[in-house]
C-alpha atoms as a PDB file:
ATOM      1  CA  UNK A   1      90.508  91.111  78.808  1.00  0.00           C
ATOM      2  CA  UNK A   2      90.279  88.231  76.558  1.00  0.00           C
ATOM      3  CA  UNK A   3      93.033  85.580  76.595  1.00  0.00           C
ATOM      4  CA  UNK A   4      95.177  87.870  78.670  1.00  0.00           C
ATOM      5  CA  UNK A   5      98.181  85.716  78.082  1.00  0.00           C
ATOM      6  CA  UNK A   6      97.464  84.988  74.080  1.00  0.00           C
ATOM      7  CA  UNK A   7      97.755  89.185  74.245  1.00  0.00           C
ATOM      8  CA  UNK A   8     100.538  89.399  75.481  1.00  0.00           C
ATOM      9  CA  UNK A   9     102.542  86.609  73.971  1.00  0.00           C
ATOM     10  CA  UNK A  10     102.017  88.494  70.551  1.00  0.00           C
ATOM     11  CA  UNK A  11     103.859  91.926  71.532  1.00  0.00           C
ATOM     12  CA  UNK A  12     106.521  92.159  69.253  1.00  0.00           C
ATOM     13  CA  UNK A  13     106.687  96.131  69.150  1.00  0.00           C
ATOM     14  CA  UNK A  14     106.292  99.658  71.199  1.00  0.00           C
ATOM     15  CA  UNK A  15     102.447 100.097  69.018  1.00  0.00           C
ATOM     16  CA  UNK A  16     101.754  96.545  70.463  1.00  0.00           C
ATOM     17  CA  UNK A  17     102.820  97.531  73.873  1.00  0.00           C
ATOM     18  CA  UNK A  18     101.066 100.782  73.538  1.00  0.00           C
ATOM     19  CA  UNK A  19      98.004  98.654  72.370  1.00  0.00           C
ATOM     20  CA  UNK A  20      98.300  96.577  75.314  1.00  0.00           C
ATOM     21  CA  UNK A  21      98.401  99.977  77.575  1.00  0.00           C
ATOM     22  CA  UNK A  22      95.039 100.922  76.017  1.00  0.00           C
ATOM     23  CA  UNK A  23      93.529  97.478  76.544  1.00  0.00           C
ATOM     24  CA  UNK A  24      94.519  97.416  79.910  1.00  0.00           C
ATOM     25  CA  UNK A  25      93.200 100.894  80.591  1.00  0.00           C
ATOM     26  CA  UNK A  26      90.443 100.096  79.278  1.00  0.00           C
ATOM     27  CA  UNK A  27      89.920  96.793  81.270  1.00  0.00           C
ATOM     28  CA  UNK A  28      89.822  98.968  84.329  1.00  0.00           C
ATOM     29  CA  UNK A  29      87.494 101.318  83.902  1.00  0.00           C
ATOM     30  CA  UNK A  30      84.854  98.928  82.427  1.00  0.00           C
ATOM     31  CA  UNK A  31      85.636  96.067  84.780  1.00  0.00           C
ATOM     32  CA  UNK A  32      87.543  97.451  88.173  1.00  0.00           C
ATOM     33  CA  UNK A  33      85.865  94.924  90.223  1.00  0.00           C
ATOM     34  CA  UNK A  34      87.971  92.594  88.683  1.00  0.00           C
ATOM     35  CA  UNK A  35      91.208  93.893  90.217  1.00  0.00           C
ATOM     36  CA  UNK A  36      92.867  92.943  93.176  1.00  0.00           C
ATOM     37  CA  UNK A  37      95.028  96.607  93.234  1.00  0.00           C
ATOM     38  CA  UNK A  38      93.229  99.621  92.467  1.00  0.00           C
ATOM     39  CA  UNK A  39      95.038 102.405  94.016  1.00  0.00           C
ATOM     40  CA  UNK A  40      98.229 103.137  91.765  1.00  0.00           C
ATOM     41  CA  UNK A  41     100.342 102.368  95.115  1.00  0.00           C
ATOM     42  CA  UNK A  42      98.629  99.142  96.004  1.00  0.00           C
ATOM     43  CA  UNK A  43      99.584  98.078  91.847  1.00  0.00           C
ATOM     44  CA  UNK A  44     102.749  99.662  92.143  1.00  0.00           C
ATOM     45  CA  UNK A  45     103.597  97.221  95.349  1.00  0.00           C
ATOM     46  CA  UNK A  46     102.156  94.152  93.562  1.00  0.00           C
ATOM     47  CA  UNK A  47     104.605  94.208  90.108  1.00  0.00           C
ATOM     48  CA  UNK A  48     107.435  94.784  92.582  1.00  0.00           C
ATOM     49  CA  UNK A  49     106.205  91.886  94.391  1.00  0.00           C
ATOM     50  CA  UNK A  50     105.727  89.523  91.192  1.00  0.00           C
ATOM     51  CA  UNK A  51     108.780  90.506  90.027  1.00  0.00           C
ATOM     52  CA  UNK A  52     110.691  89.455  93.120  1.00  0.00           C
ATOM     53  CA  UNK A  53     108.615  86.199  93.443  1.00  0.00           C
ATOM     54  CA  UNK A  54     108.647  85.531  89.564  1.00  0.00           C
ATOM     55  CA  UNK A  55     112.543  85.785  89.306  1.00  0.00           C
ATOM     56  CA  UNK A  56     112.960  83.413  92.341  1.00  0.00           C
ATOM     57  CA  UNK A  57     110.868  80.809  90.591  1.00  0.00           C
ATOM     58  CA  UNK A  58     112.243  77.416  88.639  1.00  0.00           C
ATOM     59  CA  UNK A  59     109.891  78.563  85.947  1.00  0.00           C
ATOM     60  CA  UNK A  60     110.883  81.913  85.579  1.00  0.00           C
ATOM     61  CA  UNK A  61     111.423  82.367  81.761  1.00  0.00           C
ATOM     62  CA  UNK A  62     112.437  86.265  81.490  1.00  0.00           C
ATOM     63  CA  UNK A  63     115.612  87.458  80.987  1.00  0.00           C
ATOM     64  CA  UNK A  64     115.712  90.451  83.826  1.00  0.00           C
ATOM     65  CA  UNK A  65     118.964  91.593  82.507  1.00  0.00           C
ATOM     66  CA  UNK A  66     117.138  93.093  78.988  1.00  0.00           C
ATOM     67  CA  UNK A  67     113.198  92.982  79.232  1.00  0.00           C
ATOM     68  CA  UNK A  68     111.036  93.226  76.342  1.00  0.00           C
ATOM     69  CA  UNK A  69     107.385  95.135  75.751  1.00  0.00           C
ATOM     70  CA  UNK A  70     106.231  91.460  76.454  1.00  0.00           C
ATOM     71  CA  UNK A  71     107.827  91.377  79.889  1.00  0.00           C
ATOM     72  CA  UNK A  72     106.485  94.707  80.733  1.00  0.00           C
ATOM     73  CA  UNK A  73     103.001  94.192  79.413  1.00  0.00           C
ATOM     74  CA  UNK A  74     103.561  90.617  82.318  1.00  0.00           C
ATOM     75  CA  UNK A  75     104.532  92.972  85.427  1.00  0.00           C
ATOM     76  CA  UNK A  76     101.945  95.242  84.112  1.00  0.00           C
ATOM     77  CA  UNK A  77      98.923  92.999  83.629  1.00  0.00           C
ATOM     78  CA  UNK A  78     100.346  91.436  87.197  1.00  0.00           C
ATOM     79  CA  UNK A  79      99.884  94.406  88.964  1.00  0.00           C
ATOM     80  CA  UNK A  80      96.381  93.789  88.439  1.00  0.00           C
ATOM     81  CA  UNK A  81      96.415  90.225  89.832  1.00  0.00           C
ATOM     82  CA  UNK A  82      98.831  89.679  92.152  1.00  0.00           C
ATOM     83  CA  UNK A  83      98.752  89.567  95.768  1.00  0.00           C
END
């Protein structure tokens, strides 16, 4: 996935989110080498984790009290990453 972050920074909707989904989808069944968590509970356990790190941190810039389809599309494309 192209500038991952550029991607996400422009969700502004549910059909951008939903694109997102797609893209992401997409992303692992052309390139699942590329992820770190490929069984569901493996990515389940790394968003949780990123969340709970990612909230502790000084640069944390989400507010966890009302995410948007940005912040999900983050824990999301995390879950990928994360370990």
């Amino acid at each position: 996935m192209e500038n991952i972050h550029k991607q996400i920074e422009k969700i502004k909707s549910k059909d951008d989110f939903l694109t997102f989904l797609n893209q992401l989808s997409k992303d692992f069944r052309e390139n699942s080498d590329e992820w770190e968590n490929k069984p569901a509970g493996e990515y389940i356990e790394a968003m949780a984790s990123w969340i709970e790190d990612y909230s502790a941190c000084p640069n944390n810039d989400i507010d966890w009290d009302s995410p948007d389809y940005k912040t999900l599309a983050k824990i999301l494309y995390m879950g990928k990453i994360y370990e």
